[in-house]
PDB file of N, CA and C in Angstrom:
ATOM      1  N   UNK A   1       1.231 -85.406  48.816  1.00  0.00           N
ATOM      2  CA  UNK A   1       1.244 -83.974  48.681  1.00  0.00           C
ATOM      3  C   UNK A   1       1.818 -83.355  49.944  1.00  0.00           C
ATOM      4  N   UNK A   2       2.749 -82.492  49.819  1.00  0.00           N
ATOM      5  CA  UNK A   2       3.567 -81.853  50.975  1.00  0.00           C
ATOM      6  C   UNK A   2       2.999 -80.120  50.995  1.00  0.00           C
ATOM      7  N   UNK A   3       2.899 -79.687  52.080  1.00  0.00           N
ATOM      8  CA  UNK A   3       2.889 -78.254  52.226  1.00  0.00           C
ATOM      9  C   UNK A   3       4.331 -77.392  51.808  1.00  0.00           C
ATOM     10  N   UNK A   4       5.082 -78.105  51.256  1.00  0.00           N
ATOM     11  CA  UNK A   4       6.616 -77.089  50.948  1.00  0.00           C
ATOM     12  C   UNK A   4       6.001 -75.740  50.440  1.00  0.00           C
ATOM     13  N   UNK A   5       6.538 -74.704  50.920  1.00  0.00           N
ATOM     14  CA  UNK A   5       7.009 -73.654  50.408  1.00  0.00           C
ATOM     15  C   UNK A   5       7.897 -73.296  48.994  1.00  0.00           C
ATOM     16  N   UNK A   6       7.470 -72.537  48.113  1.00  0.00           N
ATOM     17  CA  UNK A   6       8.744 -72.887  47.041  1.00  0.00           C
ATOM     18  C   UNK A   6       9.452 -71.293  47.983  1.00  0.00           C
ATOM     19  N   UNK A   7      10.677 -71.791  47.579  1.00  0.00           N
ATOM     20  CA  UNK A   7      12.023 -70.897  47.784  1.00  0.00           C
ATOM     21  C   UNK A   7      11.841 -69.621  47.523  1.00  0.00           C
ATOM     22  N   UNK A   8      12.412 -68.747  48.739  1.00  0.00           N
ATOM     23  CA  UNK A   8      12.282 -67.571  48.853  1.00  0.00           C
ATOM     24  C   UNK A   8      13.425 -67.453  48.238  1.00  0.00           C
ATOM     25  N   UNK A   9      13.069 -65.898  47.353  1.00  0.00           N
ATOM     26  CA  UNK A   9      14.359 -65.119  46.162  1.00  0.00           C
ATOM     27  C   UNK A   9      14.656 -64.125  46.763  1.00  0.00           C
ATOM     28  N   UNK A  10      15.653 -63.629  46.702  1.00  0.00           N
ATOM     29  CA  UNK A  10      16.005 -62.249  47.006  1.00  0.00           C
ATOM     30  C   UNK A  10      15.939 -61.176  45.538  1.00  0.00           C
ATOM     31  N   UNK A  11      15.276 -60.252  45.670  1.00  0.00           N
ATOM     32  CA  UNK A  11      15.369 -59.788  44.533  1.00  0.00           C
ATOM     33  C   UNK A  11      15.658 -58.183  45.106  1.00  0.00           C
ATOM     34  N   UNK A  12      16.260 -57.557  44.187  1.00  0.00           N
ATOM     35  CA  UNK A  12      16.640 -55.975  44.155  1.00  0.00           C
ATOM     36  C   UNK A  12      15.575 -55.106  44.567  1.00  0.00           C
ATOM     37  N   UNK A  13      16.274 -54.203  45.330  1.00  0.00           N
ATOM     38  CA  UNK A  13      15.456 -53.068  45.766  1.00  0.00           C
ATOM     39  C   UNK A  13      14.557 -52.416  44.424  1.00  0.00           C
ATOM     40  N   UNK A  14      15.476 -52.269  43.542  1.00  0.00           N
ATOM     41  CA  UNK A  14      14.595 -51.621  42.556  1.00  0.00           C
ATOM     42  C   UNK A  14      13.395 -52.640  41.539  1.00  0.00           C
ATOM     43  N   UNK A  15      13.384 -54.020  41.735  1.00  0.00           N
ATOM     44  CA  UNK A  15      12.729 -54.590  41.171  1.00  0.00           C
ATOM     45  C   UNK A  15      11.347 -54.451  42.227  1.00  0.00           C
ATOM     46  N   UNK A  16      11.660 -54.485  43.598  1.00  0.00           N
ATOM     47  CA  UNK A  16      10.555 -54.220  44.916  1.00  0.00           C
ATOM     48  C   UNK A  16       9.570 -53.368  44.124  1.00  0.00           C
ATOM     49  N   UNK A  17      10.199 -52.168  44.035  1.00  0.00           N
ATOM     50  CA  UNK A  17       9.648 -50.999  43.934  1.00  0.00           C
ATOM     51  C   UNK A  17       9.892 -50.076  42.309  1.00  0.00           C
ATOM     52  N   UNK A  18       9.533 -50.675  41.011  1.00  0.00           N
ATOM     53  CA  UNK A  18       9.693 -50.359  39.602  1.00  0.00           C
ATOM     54  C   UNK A  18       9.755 -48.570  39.492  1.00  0.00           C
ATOM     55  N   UNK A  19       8.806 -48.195  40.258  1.00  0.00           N
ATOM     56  CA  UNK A  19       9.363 -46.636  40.562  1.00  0.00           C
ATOM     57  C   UNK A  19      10.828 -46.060  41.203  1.00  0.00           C
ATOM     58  N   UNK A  20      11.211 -46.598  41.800  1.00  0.00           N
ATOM     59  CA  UNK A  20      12.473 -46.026  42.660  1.00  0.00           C
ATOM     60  C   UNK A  20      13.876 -46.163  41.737  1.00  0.00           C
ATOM     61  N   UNK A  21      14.318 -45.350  41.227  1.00  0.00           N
ATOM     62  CA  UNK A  21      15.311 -45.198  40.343  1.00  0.00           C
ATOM     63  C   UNK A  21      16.590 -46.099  40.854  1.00  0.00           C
ATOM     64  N   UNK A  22      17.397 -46.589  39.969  1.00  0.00           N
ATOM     65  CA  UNK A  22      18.737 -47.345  40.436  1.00  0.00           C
ATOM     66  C   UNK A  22      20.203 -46.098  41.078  1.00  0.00           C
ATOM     67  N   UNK A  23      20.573 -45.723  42.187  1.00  0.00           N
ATOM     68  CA  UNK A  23      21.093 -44.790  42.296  1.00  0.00           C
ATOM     69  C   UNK A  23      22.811 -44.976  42.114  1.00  0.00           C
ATOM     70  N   UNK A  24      23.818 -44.217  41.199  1.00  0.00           N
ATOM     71  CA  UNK A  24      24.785 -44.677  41.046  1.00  0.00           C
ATOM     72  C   UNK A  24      25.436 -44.353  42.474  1.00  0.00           C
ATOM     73  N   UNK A  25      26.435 -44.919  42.836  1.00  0.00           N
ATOM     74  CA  UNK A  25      27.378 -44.696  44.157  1.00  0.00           C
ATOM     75  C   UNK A  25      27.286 -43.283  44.262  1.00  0.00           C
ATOM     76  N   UNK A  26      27.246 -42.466  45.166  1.00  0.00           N
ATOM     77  CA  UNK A  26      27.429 -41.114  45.660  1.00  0.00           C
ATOM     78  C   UNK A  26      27.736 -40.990  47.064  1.00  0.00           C
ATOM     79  N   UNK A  27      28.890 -40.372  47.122  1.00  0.00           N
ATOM     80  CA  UNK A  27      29.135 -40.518  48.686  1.00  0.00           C
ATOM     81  C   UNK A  27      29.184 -38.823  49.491  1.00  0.00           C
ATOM     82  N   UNK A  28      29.087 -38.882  51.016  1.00  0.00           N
ATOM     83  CA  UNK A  28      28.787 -37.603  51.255  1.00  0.00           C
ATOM     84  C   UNK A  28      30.090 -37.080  51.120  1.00  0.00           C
ATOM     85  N   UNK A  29      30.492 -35.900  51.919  1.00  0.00           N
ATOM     86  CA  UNK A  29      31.658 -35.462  51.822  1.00  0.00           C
ATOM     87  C   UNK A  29      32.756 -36.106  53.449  1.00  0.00           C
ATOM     88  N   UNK A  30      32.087 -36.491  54.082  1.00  0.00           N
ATOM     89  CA  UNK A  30      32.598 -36.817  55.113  1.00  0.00           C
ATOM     90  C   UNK A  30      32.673 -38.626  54.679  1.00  0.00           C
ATOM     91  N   UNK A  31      32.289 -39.129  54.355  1.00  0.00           N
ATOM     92  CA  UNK A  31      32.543 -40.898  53.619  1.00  0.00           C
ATOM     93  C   UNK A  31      33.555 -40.502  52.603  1.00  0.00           C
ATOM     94  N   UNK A  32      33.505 -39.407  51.739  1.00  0.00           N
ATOM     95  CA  UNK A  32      34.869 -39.334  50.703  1.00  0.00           C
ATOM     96  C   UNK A  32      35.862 -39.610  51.472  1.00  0.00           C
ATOM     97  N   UNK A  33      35.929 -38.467  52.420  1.00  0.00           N
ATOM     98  CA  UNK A  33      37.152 -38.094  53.476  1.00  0.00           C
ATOM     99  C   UNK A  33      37.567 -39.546  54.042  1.00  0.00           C
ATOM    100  N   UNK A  34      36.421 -40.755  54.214  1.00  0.00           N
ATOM    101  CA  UNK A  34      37.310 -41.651  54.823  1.00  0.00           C
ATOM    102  C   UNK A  34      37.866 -42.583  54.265  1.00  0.00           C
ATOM    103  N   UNK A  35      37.683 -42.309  52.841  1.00  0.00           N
ATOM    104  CA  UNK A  35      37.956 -43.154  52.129  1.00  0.00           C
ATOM    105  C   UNK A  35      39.019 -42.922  51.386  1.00  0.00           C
ATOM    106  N   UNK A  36      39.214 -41.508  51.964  1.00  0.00           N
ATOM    107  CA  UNK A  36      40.899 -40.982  51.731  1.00  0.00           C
ATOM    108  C   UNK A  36      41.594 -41.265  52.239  1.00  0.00           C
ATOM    109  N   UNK A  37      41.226 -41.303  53.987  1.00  0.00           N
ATOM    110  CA  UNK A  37      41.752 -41.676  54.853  1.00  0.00           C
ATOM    111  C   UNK A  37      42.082 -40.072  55.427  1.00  0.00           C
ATOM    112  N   UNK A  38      41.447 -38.775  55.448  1.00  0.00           N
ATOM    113  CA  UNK A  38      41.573 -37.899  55.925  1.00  0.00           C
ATOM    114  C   UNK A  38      41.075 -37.296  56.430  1.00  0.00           C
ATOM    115  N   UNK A  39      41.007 -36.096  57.334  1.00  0.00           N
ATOM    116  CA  UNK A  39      40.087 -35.692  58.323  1.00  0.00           C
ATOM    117  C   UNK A  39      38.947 -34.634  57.182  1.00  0.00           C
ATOM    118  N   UNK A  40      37.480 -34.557  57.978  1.00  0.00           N
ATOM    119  CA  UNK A  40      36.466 -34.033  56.631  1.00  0.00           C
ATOM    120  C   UNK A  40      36.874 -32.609  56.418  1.00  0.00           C
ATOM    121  N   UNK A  41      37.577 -32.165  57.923  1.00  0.00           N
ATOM    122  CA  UNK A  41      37.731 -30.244  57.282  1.00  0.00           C
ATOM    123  C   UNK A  41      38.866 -30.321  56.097  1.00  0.00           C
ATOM    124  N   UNK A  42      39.848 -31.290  56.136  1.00  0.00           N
ATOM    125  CA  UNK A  42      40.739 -31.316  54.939  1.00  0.00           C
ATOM    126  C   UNK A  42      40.471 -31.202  53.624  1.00  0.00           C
ATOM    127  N   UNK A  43      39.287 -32.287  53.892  1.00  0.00           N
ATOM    128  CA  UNK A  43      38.543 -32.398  52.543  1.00  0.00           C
ATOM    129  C   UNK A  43      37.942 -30.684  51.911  1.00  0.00           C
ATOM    130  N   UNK A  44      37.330 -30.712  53.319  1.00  0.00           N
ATOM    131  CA  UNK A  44      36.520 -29.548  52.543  1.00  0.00           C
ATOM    132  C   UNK A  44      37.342 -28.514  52.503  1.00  0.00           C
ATOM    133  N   UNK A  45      38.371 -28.197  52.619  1.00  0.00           N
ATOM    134  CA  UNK A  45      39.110 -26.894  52.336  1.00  0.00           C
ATOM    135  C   UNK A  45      39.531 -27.230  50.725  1.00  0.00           C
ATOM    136  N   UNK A  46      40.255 -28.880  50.499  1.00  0.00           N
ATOM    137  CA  UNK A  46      40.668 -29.006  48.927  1.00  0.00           C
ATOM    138  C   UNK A  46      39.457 -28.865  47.889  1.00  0.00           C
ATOM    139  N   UNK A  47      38.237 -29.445  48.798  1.00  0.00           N
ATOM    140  CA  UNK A  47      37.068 -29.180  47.231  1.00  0.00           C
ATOM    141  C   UNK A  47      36.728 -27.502  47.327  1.00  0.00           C
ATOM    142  N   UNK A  48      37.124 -26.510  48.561  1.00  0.00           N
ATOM    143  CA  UNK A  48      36.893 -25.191  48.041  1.00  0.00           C
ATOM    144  C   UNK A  48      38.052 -25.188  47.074  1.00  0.00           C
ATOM    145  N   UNK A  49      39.284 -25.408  47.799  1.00  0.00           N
ATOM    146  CA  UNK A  49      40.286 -24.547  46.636  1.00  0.00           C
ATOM    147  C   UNK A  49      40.352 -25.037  45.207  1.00  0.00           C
ATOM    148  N   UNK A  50      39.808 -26.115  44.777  1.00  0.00           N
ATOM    149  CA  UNK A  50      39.521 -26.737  43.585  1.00  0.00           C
ATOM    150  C   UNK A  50      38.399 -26.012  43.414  1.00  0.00           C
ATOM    151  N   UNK A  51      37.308 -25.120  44.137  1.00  0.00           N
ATOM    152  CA  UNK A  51      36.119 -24.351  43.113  1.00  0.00           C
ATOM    153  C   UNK A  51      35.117 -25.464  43.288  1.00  0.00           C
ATOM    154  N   UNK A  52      35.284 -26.430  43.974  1.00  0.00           N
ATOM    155  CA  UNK A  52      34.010 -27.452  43.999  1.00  0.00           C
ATOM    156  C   UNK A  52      32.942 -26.877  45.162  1.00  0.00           C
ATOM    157  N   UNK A  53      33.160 -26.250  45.752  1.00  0.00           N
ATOM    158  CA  UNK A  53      32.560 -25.936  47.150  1.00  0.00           C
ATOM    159  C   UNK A  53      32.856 -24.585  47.323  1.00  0.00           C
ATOM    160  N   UNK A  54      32.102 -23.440  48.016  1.00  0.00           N
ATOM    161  CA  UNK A  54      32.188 -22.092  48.208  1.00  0.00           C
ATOM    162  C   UNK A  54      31.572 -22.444  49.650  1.00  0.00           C
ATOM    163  N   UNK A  55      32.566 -21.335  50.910  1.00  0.00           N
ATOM    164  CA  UNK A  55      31.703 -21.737  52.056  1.00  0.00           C
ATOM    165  C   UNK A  55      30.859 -19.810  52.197  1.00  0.00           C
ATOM    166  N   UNK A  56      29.855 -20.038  52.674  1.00  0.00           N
ATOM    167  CA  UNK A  56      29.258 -18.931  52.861  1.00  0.00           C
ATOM    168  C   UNK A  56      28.089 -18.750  54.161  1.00  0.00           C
ATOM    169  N   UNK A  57      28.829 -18.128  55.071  1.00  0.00           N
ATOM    170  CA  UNK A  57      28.005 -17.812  56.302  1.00  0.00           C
ATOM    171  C   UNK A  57      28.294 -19.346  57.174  1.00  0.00           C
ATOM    172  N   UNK A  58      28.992 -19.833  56.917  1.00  0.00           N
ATOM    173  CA  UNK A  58      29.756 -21.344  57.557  1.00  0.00           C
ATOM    174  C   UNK A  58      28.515 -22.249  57.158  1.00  0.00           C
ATOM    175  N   UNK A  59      27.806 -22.047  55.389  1.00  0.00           N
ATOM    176  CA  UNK A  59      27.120 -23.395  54.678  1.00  0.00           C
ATOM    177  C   UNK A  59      27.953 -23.884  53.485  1.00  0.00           C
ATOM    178  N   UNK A  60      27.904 -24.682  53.305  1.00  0.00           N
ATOM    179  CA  UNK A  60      28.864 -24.877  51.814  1.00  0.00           C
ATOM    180  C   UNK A  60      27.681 -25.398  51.204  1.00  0.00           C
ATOM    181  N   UNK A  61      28.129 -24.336  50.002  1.00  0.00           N
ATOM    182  CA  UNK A  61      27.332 -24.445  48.499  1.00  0.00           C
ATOM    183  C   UNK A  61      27.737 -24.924  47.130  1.00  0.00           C
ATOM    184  N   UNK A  62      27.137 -25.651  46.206  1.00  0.00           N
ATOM    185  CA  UNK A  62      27.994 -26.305  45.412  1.00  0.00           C
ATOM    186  C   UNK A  62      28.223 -25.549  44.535  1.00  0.00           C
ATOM    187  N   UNK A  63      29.115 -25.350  43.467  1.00  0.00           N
ATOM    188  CA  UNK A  63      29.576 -24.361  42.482  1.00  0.00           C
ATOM    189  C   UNK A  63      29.227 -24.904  41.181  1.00  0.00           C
ATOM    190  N   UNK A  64      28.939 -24.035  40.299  1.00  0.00           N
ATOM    191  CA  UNK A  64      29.154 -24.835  39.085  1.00  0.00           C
ATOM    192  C   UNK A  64      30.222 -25.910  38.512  1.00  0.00           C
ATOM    193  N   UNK A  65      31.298 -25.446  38.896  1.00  0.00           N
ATOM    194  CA  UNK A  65      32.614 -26.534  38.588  1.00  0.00           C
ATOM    195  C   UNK A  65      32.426 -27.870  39.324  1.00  0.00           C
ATOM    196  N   UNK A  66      31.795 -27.626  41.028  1.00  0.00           N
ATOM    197  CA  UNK A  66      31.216 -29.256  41.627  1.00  0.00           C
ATOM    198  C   UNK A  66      30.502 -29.841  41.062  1.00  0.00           C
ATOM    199  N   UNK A  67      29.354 -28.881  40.354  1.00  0.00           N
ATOM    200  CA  UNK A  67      28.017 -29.826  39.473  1.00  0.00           C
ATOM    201  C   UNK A  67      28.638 -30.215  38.652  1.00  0.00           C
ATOM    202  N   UNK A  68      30.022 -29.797  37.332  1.00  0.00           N
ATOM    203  CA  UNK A  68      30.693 -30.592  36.585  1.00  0.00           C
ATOM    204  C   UNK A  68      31.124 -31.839  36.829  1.00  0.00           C
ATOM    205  N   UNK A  69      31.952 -31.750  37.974  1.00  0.00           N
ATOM    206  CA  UNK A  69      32.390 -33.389  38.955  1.00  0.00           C
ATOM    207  C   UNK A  69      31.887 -34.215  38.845  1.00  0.00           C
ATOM    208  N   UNK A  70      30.333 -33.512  39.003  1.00  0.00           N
ATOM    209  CA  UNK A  70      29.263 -34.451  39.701  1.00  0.00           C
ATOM    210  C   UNK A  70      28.537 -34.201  40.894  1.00  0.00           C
ATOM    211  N   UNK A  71      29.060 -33.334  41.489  1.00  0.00           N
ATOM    212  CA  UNK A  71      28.816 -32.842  42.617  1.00  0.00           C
ATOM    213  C   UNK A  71      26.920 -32.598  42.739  1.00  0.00           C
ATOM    214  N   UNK A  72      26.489 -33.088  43.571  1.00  0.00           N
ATOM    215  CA  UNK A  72      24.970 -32.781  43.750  1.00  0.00           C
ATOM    216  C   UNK A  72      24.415 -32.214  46.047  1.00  0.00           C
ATOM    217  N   UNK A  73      23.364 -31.503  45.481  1.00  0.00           N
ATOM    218  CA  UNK A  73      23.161 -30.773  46.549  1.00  0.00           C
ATOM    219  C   UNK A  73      21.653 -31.760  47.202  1.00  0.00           C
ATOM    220  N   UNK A  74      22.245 -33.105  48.219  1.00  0.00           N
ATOM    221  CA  UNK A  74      20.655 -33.418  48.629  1.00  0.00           C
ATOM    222  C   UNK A  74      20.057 -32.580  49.680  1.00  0.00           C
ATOM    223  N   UNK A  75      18.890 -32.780  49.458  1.00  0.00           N
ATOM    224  CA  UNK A  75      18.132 -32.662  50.707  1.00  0.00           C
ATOM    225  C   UNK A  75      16.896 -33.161  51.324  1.00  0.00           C
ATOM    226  N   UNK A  76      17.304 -33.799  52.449  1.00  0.00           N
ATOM    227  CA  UNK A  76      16.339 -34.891  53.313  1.00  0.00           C
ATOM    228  C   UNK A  76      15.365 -34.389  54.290  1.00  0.00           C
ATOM    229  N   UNK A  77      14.521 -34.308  54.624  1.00  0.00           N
ATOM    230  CA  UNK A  77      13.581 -33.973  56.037  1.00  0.00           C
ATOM    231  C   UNK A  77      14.498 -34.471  57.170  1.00  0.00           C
ATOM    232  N   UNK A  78      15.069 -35.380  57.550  1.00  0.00           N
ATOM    233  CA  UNK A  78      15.782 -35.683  58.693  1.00  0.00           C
ATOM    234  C   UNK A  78      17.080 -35.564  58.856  1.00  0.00           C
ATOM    235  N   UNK A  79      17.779 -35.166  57.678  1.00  0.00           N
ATOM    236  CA  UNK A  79      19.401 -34.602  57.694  1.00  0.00           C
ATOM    237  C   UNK A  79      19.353 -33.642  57.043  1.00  0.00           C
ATOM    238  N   UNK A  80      19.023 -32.984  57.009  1.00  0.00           N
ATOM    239  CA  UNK A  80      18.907 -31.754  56.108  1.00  0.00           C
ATOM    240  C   UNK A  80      19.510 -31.403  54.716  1.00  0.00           C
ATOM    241  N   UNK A  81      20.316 -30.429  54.249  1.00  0.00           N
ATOM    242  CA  UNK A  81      21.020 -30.082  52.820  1.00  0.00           C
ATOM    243  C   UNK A  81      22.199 -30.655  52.868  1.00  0.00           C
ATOM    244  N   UNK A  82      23.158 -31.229  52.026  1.00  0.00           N
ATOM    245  CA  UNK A  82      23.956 -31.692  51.745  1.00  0.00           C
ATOM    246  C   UNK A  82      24.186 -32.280  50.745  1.00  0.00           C
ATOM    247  N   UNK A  83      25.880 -32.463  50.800  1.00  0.00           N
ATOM    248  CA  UNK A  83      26.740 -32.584  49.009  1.00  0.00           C
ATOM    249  C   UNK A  83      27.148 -33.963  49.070  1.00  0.00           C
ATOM    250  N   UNK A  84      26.563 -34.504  47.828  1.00  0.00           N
ATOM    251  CA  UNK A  84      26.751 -35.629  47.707  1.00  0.00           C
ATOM    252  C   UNK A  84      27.948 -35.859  46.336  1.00  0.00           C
ATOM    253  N   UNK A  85      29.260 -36.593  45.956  1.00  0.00           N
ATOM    254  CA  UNK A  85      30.098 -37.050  45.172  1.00  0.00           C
ATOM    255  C   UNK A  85      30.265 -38.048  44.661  1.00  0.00           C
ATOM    256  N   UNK A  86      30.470 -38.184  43.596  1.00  0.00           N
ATOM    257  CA  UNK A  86      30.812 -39.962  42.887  1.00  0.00           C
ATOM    258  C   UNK A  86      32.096 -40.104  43.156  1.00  0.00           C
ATOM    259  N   UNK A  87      32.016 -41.723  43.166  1.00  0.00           N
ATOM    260  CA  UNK A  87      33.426 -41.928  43.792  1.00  0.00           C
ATOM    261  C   UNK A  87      34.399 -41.873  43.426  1.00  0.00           C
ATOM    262  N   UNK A  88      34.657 -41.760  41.968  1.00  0.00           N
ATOM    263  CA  UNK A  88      35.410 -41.416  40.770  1.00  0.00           C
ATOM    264  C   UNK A  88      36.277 -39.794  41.146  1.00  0.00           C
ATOM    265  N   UNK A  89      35.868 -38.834  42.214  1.00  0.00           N
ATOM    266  CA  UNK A  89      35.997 -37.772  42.515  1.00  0.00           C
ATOM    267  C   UNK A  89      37.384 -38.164  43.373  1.00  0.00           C
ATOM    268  N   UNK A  90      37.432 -38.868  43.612  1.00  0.00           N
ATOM    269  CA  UNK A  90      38.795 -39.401  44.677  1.00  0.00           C
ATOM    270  C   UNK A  90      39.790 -38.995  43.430  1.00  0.00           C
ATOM    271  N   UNK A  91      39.487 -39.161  42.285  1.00  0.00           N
ATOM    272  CA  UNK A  91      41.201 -39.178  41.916  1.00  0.00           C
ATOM    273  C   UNK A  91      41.286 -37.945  41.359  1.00  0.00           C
ATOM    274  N   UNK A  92      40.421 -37.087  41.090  1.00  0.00           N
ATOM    275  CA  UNK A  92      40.764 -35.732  40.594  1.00  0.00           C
ATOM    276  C   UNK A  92      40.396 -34.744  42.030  1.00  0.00           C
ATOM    277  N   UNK A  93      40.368 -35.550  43.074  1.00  0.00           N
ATOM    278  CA  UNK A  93      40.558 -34.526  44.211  1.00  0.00           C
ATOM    279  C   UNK A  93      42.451 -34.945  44.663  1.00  0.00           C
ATOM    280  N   UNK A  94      42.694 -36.164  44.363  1.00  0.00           N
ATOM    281  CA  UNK A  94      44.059 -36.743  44.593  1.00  0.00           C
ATOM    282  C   UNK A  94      45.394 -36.281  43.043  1.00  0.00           C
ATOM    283  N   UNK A  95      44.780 -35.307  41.859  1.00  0.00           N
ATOM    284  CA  UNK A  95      45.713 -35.616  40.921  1.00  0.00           C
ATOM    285  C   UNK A  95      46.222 -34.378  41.637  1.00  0.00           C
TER     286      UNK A  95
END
């Protein structure tokens, strides 16, 4: 008789924790931008003039046409409010 250990599994975050929802890709607006390969004020001037973003009092707010996108508004205790995008948003910020 041996003391072996049976084999440690790696299993999914969401199997850890059966409460914690599976989250699809969403990226902020500054990770879009680098994945454009462009600077983030660029970005954010094309998702205003596309109606995805309204800036007001220098906050950007999401519009109804962003919530169409996909566009969502988080907010964290340690980073505060912010717009989160699916990554799918690259090509109708690029058509």
């Amino acid at each position: 008789m041996s003391n072996v250990s049976p084999p440690r599994t790696t299993r999914r975050l969401t199997e850890r924790n059966p409460r914690r929802r599976p989250q699809l890709e969403k990226l902020t607006t500054s990770h879009l931008a680098r994945r454009l390969g462009i600077q983030s004020g660029i970005l954010l001037n094309r998702l205003v003039r596309r109606g995805f973003l309204t800036l007001k009092d220098g906050r950007k707010y999401l519009t109804p046409d962003g919530r169409r996108a996909g566009g969502e508004e988080i907010t964290r205790r340690a980073k505060g409010r912010f717009v989160v995008w699916p990554q799918d948003l690259l090509l109708k910020i690029l058509e």
